[in-house]
Protein backbone atom coordinates (compact mmCIF):
# COMPACT_ATOMS: atom_id res chain seq x y z
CA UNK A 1 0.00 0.00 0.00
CA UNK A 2 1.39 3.57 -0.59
CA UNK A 3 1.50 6.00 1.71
CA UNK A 4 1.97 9.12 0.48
CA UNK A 5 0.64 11.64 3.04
CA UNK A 6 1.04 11.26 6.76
CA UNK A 7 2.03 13.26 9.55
CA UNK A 8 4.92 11.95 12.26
CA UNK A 9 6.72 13.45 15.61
CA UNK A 10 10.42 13.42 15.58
CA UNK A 11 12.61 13.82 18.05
CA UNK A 12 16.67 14.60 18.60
CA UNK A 13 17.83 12.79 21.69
CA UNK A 14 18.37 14.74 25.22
CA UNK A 15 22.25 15.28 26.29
CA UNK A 16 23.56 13.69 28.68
CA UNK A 17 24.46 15.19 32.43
CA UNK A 18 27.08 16.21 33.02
CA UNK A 19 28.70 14.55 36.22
CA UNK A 20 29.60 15.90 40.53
CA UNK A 21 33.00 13.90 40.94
CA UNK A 22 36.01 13.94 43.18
CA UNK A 23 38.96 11.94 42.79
CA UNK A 24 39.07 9.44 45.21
CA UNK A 25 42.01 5.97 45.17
CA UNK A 26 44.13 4.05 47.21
CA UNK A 27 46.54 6.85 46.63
CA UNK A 28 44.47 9.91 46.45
CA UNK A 29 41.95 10.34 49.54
CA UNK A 30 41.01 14.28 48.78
CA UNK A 31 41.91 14.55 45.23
CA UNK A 32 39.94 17.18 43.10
CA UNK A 33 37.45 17.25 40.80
CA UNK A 34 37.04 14.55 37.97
CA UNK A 35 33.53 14.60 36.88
CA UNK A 36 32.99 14.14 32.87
CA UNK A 37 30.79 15.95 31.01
CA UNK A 38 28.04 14.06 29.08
CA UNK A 39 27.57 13.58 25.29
CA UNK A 40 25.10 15.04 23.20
CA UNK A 41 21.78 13.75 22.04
CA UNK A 42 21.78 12.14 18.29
CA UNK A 43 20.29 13.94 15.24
CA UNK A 44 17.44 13.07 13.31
CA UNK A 45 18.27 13.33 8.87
CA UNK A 46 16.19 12.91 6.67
CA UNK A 47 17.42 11.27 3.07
CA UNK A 48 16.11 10.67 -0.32
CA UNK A 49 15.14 7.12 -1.74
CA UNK A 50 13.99 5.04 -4.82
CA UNK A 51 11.47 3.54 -2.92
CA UNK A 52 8.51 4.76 -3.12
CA UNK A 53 6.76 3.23 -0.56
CA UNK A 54 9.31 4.27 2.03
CA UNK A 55 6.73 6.35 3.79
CA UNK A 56 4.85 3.16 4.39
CA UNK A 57 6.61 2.55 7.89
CA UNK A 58 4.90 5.27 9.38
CA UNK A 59 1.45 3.90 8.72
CA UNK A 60 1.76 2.44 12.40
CA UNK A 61 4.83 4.10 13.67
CA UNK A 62 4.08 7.47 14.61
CA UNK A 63 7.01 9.00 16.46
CA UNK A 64 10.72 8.31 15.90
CA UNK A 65 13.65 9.35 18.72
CA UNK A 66 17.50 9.47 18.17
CA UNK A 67 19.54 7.79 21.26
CA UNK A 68 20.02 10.16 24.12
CA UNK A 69 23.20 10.86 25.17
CA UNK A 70 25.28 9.31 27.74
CA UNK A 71 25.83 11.08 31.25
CA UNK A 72 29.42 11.77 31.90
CA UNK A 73 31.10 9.58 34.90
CA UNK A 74 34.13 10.00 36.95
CA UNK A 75 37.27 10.09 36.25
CA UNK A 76 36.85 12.59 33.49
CA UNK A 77 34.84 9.79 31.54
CA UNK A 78 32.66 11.55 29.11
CA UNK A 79 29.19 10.08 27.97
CA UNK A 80 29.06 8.84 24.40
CA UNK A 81 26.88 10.56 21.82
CA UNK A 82 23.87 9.14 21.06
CA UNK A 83 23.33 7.92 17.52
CA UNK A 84 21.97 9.76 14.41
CA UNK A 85 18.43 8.14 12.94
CA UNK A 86 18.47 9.05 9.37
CA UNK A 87 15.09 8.42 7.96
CA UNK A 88 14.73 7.11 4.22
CA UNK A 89 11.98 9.02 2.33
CA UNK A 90 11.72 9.08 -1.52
CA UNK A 91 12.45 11.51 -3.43
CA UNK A 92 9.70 13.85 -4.16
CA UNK A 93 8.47 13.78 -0.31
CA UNK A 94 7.91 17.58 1.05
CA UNK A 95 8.71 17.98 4.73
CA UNK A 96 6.61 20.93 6.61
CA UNK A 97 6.87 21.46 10.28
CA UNK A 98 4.29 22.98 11.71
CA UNK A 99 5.45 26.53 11.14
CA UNK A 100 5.17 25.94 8.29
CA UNK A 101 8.52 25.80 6.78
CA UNK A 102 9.55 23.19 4.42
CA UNK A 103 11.91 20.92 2.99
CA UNK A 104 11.98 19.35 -0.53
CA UNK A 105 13.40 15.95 -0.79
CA UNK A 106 15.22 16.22 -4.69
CA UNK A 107 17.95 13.75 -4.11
CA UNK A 108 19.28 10.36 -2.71
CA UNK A 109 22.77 12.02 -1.41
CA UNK A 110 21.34 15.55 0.56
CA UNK A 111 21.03 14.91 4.16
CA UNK A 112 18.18 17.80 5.83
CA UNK A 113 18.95 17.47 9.61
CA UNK A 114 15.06 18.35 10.92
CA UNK A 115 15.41 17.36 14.44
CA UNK A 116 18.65 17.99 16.47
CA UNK A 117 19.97 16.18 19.18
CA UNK A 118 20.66 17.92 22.90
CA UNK A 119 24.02 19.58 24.06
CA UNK A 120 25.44 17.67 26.67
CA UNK A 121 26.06 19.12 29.92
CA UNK A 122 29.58 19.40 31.66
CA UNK A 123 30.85 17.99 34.38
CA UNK A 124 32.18 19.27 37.77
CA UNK A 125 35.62 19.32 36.53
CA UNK A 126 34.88 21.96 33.55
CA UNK A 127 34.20 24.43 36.71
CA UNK A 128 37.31 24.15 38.39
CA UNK A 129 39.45 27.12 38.83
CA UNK A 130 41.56 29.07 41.15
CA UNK A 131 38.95 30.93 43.73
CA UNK A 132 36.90 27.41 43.20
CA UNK A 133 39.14 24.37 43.33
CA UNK A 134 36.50 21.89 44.69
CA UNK A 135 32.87 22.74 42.29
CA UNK A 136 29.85 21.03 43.11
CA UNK A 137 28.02 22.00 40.19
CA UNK A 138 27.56 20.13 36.77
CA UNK A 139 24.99 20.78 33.85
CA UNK A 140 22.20 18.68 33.32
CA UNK A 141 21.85 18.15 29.39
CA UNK A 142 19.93 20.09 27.58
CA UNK A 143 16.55 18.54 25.28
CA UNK A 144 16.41 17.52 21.90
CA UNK A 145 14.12 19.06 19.54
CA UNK A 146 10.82 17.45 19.04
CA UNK A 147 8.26 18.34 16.25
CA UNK A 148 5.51 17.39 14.47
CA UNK A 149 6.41 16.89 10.60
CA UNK A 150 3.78 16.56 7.64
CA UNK A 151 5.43 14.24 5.10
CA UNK A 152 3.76 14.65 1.67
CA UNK A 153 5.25 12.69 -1.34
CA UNK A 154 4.85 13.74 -5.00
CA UNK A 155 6.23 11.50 -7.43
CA UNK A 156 8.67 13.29 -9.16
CA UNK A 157 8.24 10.95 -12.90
CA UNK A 158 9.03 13.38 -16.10
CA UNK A 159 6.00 11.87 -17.96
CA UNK A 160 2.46 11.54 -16.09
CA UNK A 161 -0.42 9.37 -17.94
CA UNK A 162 -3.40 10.64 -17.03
CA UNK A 163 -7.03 10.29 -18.08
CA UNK A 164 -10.47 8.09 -17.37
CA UNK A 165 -10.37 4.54 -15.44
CA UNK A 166 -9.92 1.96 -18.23
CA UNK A 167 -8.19 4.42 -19.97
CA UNK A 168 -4.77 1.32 -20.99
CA UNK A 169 -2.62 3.92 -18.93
CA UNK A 170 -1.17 0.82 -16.95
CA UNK A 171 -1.64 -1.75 -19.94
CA UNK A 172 0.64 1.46 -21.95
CA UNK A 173 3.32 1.45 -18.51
CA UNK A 174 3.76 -2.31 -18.67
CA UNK A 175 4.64 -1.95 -22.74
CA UNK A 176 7.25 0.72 -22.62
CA UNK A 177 8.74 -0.38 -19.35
CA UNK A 178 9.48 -3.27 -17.34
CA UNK A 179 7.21 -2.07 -14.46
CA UNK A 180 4.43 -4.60 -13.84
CA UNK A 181 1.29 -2.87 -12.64
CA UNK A 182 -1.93 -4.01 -11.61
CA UNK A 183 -4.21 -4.69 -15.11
CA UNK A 184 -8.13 -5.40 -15.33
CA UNK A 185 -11.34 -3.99 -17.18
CA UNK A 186 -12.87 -2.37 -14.50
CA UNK A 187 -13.03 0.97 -12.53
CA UNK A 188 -10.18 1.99 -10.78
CA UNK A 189 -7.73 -0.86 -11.18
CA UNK A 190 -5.33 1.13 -10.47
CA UNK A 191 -5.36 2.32 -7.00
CA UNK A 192 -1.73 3.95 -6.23
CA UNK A 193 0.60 5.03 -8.72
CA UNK A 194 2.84 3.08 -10.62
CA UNK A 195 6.25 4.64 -12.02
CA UNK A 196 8.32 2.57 -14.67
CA UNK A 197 11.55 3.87 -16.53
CA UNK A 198 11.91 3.89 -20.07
CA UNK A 199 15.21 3.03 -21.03
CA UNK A 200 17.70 5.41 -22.23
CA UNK A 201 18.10 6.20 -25.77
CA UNK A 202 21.71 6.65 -27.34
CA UNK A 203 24.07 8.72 -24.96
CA UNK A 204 20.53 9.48 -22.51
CA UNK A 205 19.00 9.02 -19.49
CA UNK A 206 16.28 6.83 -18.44
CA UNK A 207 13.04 8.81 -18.55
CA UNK A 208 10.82 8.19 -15.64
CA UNK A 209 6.84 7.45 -16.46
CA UNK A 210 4.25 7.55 -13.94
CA UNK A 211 0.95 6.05 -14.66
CA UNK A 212 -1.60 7.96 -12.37
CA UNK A 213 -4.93 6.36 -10.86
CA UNK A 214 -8.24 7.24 -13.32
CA UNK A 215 -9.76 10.93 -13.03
CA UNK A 216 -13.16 11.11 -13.39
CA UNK A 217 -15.99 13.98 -13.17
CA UNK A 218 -15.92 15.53 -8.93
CA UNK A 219 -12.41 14.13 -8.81
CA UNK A 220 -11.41 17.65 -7.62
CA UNK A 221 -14.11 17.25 -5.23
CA UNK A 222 -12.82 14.34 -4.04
CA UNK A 223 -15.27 11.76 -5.93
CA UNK A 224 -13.38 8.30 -6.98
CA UNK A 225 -9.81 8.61 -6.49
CA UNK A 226 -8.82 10.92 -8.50
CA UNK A 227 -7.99 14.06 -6.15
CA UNK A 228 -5.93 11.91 -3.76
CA UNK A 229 -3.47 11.42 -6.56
CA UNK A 230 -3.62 14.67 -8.68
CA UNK A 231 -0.87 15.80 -6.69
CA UNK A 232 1.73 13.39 -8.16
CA UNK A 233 1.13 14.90 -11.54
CA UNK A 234 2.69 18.79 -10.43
CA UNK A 235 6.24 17.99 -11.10
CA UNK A 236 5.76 16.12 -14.37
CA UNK A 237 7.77 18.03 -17.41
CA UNK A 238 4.98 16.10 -20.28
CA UNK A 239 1.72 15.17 -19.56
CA UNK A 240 -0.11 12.16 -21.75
CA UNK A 241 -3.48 12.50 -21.72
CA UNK A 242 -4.56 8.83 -22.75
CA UNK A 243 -8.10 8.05 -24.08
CA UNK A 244 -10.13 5.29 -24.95
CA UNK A 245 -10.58 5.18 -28.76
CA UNK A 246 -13.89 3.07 -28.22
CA UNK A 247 -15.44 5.91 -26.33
CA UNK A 248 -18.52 7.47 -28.02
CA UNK A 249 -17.56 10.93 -27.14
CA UNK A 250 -13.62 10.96 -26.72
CA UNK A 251 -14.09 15.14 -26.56
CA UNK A 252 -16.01 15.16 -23.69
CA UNK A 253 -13.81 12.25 -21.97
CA UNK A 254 -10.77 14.88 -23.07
CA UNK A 255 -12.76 17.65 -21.34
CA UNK A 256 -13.71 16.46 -18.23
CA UNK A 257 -10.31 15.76 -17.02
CA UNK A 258 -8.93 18.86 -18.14
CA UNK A 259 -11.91 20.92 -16.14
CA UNK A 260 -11.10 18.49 -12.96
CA UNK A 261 -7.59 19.81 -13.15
CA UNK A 262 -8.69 23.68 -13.76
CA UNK A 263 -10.36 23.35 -10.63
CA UNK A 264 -7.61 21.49 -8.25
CA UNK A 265 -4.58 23.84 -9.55
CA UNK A 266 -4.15 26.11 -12.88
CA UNK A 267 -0.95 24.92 -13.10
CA UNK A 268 -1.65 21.78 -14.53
CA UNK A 269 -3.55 22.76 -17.25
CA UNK A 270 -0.15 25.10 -18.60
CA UNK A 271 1.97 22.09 -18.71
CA UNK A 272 2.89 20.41 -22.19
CA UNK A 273 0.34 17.72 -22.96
CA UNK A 274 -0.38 15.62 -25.77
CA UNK A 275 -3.60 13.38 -26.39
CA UNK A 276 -2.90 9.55 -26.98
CA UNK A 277 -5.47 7.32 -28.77
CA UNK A 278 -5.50 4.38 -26.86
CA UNK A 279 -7.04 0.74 -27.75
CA UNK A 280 -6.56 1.59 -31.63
CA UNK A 281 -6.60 -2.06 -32.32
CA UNK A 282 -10.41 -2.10 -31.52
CA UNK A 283 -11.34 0.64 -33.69
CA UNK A 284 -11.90 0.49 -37.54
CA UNK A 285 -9.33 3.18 -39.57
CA UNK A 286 -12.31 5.65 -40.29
CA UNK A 287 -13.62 5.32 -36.46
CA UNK A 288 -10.10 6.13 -35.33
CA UNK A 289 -9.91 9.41 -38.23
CA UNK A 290 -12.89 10.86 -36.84
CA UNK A 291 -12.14 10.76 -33.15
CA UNK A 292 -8.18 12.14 -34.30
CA UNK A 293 -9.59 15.23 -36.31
CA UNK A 294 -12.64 15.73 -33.32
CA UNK A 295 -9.35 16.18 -31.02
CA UNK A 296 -7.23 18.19 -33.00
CA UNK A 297 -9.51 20.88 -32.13
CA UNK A 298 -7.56 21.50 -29.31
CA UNK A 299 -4.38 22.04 -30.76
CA UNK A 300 -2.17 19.60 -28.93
CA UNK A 301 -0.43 16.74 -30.65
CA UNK A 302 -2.64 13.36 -31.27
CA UNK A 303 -0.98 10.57 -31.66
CA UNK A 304 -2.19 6.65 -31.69
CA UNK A 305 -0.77 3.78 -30.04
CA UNK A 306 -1.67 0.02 -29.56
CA UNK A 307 0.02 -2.18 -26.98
CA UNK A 308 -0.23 -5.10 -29.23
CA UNK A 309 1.33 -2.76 -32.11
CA UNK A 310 5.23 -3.36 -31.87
CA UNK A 311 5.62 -0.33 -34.20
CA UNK A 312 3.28 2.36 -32.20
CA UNK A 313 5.12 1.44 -29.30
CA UNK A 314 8.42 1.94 -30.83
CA UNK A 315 7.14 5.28 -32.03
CA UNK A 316 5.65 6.08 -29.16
CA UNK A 317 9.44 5.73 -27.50
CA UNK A 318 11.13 7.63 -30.14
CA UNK A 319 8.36 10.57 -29.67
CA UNK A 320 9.34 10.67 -26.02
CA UNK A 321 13.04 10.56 -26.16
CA UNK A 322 12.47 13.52 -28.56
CA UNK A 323 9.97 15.64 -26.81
CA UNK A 324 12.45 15.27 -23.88
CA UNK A 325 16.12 15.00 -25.29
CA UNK A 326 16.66 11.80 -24.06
């Protein structure tokens, strides 16, 4: 299951005390003061992933705590430090405390320290001086931080497929990738995304796809699943709106997702998109003509594809490595 929004408490650990020593052997029945200061609290990172599920651990753990420090001991023995938690996320998670500043997960080698571990305190023997040769007083270590941290992840894939349930978005994945998503005729087969990486043309990178769960009318709204996952689809670079060539009115299928994403965030409907005929093989040539040239009216590339087509996929590749210089 993907989690992809959830909210956690993290906290640094406390420093150690510092310790009230006196030097006392077989040797030494007065000696001064020895008392060692204590170590500080660990630190909690946070670090990017390839896993998207990641944030899935914190569906029933709730709060994670970096080792407190050690108290410092006689003898000038200082406490250890506690250890640092670094906690994987993927990349595209969004970190906001609660006053509402906030980190942006880009990378798998950034660490973002978020929670910071307490000083420790010093012993008796830090205190020792001239006028004071014999101090009583040590520092208790001080607290970690703790907060409360929203964790938010949007998939960060460079091509989003969007459009209707039933749509062949995940049948379309499974072609041009090795990913291996759920696949059924019914509603909302999908039910978290799936990402899948096309592989890298001459001299390229891999392109990253990301087949997002059916829209449908009220999405925005919050009807069907839609809205939970429109998020994912704000960092793509080329959107690929995929219909079902069998559909009586593909215009109005084309519509109603674009109006769905007017109304969750304007920003989605500036983004490059291009409108992919799905399920061509089920359509005869002239059925397919008329529902290309009812779609051109909206001035965005059409293009066809059928999964069982080994040349429309290969096109289909090329067109992609293009549009993106990969």
């Amino acid at each position: 299951m993907l989690i992809d929004d959830i909210t956690i408490t993290i906290k640094g650990g406390d420093g150690g005390n510092g310790a009230v020593s006196f030097m006392r052997n077989a040797k030494t029945a007065k000696g001064g003061p020895d008392g060692g200061n204590g170590g500080n609290g660990g630190n909690i990172f946070f670090q990017g992933s390839t896993d998207i599920f990641d944030l899935g651990e914190f569906r029933y753990k709730k709060k994670i705590a970096a080792e407190n420090g050690v108290s410092g001991r006689k003898q000038n023995l200082y406490g250890r430090n506690g250890k640092n938690i670094v906690v994987r996320v993927p990349v595209g998670t969004r970190i906001t405390e609660i006053s509402g500043k906030t980190y942006e997960i880009t990378d798998t080698a950034t660490q973002v320290a978020l929670a910071l571990g307490g000083k420790g305190g010093r012993g008796n023997n830090e205190f020792k001086s001239a006028t004071n040769q014999a101090p009583m007083q040590a520092e208790d270590g001080t607290l970690g931080e703790e907060k409360v941290v929203h964790l938010e992840l949007r998939l960060i894939a460079e091509v989003g497929f969007i459009g209707f349930p039933n749509a062949g978005k995940s049948s379309l994945l499974k072609a041009l990738t090795r990913a291996h998503p759920k696949i059924g005729n019914y509603p909302f087969t999908t039910l978290e995304p799936n990402l899948g990486v096309l592989p890298a043309g001459l001299g390229g990178d891999g392109i990253v796809l990301g087949d997002i769960p059916g829209l449908m009318e009220g999405a925005s709204k919050g009807r069907g699943l839609g809205i939970k996952f429109l998020k994912h689809v704000e960092k793509t670079e080329l959107l690929v709106h995929c219909i079902d060539s069998t559909m009586e009115d593909v215009v109005k299928a084309y519509k109603t997702v674009r109006t769905e994403f007017e109304k969750y965030n304007k920003i989605l409907i500036a983004k490059p998109e291009i409108i992919l005929l799905t399920k061509t093989d089920l359509v005869d040539v002239n059925g397919l003509e008329k529902n290309i040239n009812k779609l051109k009216k909206f001035e965005k590339p059409v293009l066809t594809i059928s999964i069982y087509s080994k040349k429309s996929i290969d096109d289909f590749k090329k067109f992609l490595r293009a549009k993106l210089k990969k």
